[in-house]
Protein backbone atom coordinates (compact mmCIF):
# COMPACT_ATOMS: atom_id res chain seq x y z
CA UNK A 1 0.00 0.00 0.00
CA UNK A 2 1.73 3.39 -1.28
CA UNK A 3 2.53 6.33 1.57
CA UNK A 4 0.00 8.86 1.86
CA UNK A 5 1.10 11.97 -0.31
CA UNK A 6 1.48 14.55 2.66
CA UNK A 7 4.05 12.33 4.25
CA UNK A 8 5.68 12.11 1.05
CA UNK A 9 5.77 15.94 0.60
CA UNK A 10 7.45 16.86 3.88
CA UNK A 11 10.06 14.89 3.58
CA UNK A 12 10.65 16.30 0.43
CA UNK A 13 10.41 19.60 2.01
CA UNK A 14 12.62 18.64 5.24
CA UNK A 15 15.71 17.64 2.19
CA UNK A 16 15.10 20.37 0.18
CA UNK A 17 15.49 23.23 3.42
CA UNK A 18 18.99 20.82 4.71
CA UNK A 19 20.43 21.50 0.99
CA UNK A 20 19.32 24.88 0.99
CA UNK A 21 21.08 25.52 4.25
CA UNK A 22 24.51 23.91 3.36
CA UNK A 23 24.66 25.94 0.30
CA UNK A 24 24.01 29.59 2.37
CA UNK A 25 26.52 28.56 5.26
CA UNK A 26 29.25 27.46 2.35
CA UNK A 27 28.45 30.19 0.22
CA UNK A 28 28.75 32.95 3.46
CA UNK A 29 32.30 30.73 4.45
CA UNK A 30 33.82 31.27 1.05
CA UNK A 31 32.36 35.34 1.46
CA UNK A 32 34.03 35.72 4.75
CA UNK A 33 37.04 33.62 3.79
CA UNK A 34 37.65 36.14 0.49
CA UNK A 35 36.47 39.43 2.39
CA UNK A 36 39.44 38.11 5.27
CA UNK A 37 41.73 37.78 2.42
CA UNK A 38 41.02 40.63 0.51
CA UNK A 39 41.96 41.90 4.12
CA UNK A 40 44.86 40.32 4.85
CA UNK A 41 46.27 41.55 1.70
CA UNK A 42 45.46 44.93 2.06
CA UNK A 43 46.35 45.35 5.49
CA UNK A 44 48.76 42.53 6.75
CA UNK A 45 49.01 43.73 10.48
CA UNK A 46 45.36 43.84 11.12
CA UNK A 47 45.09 40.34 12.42
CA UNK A 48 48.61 40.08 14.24
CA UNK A 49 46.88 40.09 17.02
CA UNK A 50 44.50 37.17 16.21
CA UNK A 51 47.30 35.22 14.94
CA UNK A 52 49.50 35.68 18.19
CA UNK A 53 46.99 34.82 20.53
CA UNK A 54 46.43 31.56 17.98
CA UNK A 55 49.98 30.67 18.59
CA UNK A 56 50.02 31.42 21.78
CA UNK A 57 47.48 28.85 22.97
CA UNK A 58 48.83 26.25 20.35
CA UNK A 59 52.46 26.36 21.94
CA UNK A 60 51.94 24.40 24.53
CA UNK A 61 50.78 21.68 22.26
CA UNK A 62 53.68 22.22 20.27
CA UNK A 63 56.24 22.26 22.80
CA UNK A 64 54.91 18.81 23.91
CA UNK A 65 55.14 17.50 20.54
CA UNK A 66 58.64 18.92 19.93
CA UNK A 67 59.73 16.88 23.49
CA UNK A 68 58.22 14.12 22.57
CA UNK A 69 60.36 13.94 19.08
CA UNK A 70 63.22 14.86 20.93
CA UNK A 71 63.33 12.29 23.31
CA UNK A 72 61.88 9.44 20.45
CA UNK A 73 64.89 10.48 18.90
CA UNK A 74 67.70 10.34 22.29
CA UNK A 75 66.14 6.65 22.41
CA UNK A 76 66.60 5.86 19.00
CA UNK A 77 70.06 7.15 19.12
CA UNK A 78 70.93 4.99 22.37
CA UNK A 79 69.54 2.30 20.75
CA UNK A 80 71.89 2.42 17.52
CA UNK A 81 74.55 3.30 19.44
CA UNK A 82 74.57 0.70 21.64
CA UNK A 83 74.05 -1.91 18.39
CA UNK A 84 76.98 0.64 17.01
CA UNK A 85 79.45 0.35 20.09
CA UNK A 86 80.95 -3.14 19.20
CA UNK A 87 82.52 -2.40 15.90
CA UNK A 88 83.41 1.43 17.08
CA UNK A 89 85.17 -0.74 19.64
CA UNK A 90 87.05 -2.94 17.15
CA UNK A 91 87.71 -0.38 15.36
CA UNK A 92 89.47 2.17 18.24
CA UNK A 93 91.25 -1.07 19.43
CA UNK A 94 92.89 -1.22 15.68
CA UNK A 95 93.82 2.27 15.30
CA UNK A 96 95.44 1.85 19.00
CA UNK A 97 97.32 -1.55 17.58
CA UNK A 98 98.69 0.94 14.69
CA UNK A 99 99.54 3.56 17.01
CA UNK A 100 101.54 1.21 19.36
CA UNK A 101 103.50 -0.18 16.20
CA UNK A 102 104.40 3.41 15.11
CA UNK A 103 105.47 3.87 18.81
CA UNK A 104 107.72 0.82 18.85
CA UNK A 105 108.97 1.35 15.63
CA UNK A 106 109.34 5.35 16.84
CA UNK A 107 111.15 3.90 19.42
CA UNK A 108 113.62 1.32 17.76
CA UNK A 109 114.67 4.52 14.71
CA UNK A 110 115.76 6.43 17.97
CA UNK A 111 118.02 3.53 19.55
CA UNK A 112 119.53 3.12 16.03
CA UNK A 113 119.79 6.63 16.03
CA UNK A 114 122.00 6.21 19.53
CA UNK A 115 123.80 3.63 18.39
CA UNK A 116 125.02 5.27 14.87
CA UNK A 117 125.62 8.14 16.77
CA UNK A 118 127.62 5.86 19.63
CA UNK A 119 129.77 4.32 16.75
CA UNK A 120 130.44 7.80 15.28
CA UNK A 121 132.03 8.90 18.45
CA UNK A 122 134.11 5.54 18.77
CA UNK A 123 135.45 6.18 14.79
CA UNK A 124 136.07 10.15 16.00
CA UNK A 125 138.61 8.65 18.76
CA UNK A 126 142.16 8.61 18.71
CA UNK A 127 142.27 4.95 17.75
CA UNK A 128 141.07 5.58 13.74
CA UNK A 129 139.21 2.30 12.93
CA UNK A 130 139.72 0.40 9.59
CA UNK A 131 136.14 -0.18 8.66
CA UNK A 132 132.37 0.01 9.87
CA UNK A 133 130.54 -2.51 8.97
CA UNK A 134 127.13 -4.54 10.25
CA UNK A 135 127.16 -8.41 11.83
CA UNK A 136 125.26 -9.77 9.12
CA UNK A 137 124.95 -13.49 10.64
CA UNK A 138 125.70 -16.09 13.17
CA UNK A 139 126.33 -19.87 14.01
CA UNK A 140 123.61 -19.81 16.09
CA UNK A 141 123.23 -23.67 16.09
CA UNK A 142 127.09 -24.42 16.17
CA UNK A 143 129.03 -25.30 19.29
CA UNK A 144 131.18 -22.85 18.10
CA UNK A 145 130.18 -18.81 18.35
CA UNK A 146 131.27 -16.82 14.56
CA UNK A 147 130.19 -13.94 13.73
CA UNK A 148 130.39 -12.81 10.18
CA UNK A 149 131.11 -8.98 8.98
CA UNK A 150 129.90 -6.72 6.22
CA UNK A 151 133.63 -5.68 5.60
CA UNK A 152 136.49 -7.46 4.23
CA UNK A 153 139.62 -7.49 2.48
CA UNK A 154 138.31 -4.46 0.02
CA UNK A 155 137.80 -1.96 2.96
CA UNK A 156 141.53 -3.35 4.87
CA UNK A 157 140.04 -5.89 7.10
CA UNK A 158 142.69 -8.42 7.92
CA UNK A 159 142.77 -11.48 10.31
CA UNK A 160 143.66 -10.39 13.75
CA UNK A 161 141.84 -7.12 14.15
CA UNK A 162 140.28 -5.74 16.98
CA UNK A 163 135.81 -5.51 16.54
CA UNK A 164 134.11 -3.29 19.03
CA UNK A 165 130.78 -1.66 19.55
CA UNK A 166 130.08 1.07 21.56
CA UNK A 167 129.74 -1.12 24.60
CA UNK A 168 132.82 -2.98 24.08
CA UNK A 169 134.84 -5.81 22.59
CA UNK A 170 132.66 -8.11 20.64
CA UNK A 171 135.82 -10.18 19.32
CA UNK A 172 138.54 -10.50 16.63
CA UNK A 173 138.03 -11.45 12.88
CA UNK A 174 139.45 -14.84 12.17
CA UNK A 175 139.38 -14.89 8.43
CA UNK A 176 138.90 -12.43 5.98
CA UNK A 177 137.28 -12.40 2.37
CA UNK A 178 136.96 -9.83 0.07
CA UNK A 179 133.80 -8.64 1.07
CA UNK A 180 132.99 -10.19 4.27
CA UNK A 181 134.62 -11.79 6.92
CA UNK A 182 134.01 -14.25 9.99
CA UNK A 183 134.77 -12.93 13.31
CA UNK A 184 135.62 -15.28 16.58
CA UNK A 185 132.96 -13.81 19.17
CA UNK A 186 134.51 -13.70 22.79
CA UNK A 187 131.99 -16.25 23.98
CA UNK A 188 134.02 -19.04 21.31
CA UNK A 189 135.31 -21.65 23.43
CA UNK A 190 138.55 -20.97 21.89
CA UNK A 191 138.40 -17.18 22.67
CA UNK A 192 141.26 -16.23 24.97
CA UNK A 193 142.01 -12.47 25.93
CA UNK A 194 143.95 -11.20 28.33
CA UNK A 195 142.05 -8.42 30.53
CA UNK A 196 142.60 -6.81 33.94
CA UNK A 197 140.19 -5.22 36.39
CA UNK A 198 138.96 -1.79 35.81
CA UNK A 199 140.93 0.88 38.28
CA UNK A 200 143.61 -1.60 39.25
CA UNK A 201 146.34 -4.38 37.73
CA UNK A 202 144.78 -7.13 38.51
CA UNK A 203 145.30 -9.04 35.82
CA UNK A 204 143.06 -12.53 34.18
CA UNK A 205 142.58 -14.28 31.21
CA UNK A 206 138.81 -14.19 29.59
CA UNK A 207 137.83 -17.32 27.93
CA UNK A 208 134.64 -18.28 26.36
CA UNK A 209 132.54 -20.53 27.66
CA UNK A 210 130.36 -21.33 24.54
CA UNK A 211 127.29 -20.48 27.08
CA UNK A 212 126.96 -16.44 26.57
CA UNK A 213 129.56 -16.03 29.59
CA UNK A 214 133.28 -15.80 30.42
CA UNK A 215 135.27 -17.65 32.48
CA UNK A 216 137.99 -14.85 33.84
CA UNK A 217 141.13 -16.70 35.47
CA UNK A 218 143.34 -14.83 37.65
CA UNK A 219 147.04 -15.19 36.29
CA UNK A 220 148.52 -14.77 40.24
CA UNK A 221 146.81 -17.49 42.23
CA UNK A 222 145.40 -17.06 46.50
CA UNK A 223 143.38 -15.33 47.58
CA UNK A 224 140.49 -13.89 45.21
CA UNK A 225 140.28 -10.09 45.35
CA UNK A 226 137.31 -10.25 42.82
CA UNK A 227 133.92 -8.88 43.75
CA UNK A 228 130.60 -9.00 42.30
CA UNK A 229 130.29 -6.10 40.03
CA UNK A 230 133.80 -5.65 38.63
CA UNK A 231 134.60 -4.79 35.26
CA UNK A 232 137.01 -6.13 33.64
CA UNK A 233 138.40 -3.97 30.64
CA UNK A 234 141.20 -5.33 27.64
CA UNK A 235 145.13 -4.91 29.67
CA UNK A 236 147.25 -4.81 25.98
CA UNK A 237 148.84 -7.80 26.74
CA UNK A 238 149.48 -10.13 23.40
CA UNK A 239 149.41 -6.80 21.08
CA UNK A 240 146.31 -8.12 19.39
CA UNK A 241 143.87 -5.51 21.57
CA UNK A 242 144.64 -2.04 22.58
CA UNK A 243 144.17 -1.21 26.50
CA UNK A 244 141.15 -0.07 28.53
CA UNK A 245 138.05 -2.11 25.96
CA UNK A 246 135.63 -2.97 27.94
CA UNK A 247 134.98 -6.69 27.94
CA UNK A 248 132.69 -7.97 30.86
CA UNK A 249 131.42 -7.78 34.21
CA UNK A 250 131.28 -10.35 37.13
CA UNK A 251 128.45 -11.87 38.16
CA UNK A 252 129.59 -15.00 40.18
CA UNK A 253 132.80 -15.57 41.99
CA UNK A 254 134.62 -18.51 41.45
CA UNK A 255 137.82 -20.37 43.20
CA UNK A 256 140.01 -19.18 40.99
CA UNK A 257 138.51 -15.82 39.29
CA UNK A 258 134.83 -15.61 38.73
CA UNK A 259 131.99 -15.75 35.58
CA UNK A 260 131.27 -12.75 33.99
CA UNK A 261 128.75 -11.43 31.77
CA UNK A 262 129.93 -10.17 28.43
CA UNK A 263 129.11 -6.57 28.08
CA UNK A 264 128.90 -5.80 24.41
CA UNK A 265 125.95 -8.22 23.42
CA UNK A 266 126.65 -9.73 19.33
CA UNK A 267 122.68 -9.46 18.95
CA UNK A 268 122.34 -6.01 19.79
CA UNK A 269 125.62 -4.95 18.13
CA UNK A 270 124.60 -4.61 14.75
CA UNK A 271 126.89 -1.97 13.63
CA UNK A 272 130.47 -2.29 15.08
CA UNK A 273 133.51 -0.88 13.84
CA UNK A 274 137.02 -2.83 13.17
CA UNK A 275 140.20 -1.81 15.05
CA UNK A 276 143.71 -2.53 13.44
CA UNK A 277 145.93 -4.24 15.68
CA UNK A 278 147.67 -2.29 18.70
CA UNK A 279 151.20 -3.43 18.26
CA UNK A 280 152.74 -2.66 14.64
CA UNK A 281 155.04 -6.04 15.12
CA UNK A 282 151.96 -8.03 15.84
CA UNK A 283 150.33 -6.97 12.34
CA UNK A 284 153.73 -8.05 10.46
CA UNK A 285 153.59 -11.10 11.63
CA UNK A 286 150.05 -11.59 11.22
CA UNK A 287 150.69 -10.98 7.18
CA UNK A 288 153.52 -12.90 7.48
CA UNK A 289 151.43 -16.13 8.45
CA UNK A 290 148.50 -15.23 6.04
CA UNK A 291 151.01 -15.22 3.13
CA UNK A 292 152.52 -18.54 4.16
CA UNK A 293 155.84 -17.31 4.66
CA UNK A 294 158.07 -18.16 7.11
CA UNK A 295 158.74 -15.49 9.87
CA UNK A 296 161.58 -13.52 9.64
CA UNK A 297 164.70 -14.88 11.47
CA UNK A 298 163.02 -18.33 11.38
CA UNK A 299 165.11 -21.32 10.28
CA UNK A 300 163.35 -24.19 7.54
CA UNK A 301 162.55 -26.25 10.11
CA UNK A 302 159.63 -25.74 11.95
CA UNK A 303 160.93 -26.69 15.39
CA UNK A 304 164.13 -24.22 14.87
CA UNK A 305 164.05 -21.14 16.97
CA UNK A 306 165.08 -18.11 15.37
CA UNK A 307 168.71 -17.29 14.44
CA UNK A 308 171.04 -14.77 16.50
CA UNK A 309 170.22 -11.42 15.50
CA UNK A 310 167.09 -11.51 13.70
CA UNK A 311 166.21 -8.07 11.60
CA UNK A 312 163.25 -8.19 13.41
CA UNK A 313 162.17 -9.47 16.42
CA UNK A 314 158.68 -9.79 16.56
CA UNK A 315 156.26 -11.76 18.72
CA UNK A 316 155.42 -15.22 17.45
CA UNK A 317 151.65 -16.70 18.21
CA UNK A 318 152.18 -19.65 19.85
CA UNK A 319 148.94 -21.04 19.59
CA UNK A 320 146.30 -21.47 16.40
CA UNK A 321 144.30 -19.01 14.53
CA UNK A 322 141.41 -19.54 16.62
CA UNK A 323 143.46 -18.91 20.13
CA UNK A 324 144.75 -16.12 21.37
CA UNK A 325 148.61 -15.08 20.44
CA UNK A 326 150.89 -14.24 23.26
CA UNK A 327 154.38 -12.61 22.69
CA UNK A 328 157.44 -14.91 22.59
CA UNK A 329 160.67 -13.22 23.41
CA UNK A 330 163.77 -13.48 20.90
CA UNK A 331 166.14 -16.52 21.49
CA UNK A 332 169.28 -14.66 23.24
CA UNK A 333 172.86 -15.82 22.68
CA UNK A 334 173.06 -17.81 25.82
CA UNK A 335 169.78 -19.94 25.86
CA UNK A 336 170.25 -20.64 21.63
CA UNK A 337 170.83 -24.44 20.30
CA UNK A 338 172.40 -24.75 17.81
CA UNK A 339 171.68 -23.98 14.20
CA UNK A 340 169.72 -26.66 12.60
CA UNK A 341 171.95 -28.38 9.18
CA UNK A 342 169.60 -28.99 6.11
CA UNK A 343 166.98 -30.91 5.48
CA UNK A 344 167.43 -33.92 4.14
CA UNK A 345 165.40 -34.43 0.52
């Protein structure tokens, strides 16, 4: 059954006055919004007012929001950080790894620099070296303790000299190439050299001990004047060293002298510097023996001694390349056999 037509006519009516009223209160919005423009552009400062007391009651919602980002953000930050501090760690720890190497290797330029500068005052002394040169190797896994030298027969090295460092007396070369040469260390078993107590005369032996240490024998036997602590420095016997090198320094007393530590360490002595020979009749001979030559004033036969009046009466190593040489005095008149005959063919 179909609505009667009044109903149907003021709802009609109801619709028609709702649209009606939308369009007036739209159409008087867009008036006032272009009259408030037209305004705004013609006089700017008329609503200043409006618009401060606007912002002045939306700051407090503002400030809130602006805290509230703020501290989102402090979180956030803590949060990546903290994810962030193991690798910032790993990586400081590296750049403090590189720093220590530059520091050690800061460190190790400046010791060289000590040391060059040590060896330049030794070569400014009185006693003029013959070379300076570098301890390239070692026998290291020998029973025996070599050395072997940058310098050889080229720059005037020759068997018998003198090496030092600026601490001391390393040893004596043994054999000489032309470019290099081996050097007996003072630790060598064979290693003899005669030495005497810093301040005083008295006087020991230093032999190797093939260990790193010295055995120093007193040459007058009793009582032992030694002490922990003394010094022991090169006394110029045997003409091969010149006086007052230090050698070593005691560190146990024994019966008859005591064990000393060597002074002038071979592994820290990289750069040393070669000493001729103190005694001028000592070198002579020394070439004398290199070239195979019988010594001068020396008979054929090797158990001869040397004839009356010798041209020139030099010391005569009694023991072998590898010991140490002492002098021999000259055969006088008195104590001479007699002259050998020939030998037979």
């Amino acid at each position: 059954m179909a609505p009667p037509a009044a109903h149907r006519s003021g709802a009609n009516k109801r619709a028609q006055l709702g649209l009606f009223a939308g369009y007036v209160v739209a159409g008087s919005g867009a008036l006032l919004g272009a009259f408030l423009l037209i305004i705004s552009l013609w006089s700017p400062e008329t609503f200043a007012g409006l618009r401060s007391m606007a912002a002045d009651l939306a700051s407090p919602a503002g400030r809130a929001g602006a805290a509230g980002r703020v501290e989102s953000r402090s979180v956030f930050e803590a949060i990546g950080g903290y994810y962030r501090a193991g690798s910032r760690n790993a990586e400081l720890e590296r750049e403090i790894a590189i720093a220590r190497v530059r520091l050690a290797e800061a460190e190790a330029l400046r010791r060289e620099n000590d040391r060059l500068k040590a060896v330049l005052r030794v070569t400014r002394g009185e006693n003029r070296p013959v070379a300076v040169a570098r301890l390239i190797g070692s026998t290291s896994s020998s029973a025996r303790r070599f050395a072997y030298l940058s310098a050889g027969r080229t720059q005037g090295v020759r068997a018998g000299m003198p090496v030092t460092s600026p601490l001391g007396l390393v040893g004596r070369v043994l054999e000489a190439g032309s470019y290099s040469s081996r050097v007996l260390l003072l630790t060598d078993s064979e290693s003899m050299v005669p030495v005497r107590r810093a301040g005083d005369d008295v006087l020991a032996f230093a032999e190797g001990r093939a260990d790193g240490l010295l055995r120093v024998r007193l040459i007058n036997l009793g009582i032992n004047p030694l002490k922990v602590g003394d010094v022991f420095v090169t006394s110029g016997a045997g003409g091969l060293f010149r006086p007052g090198i230090a050698v070593a320094v005691a560190v146990r007393i024994t019966e008859d002298g005591a064990i000393a530590q060597l002074l002038s360490n071979p592994a820290a002595s990289d750069v040393v510097t070669v000493e001729p020979i103190w005694q001028r009749p000592a070198v002579q001979a020394l070439e004398v023996i290199d070239q195979g030559l019988p010594l001068p004033g020396a008979s054929a036969d090797a158990g001869a001694a040397p004839a009356t009046g010798s041209p020139l009466p030099i010391p005569t190593p009694t023991a072998t390349r590898t010991g140490s040489p002492t002098p021999v005095a000259p055969a006088t008149p008195a104590d001479q056999p007699p002259a050998a005959g020939p030998a037979a063919d």
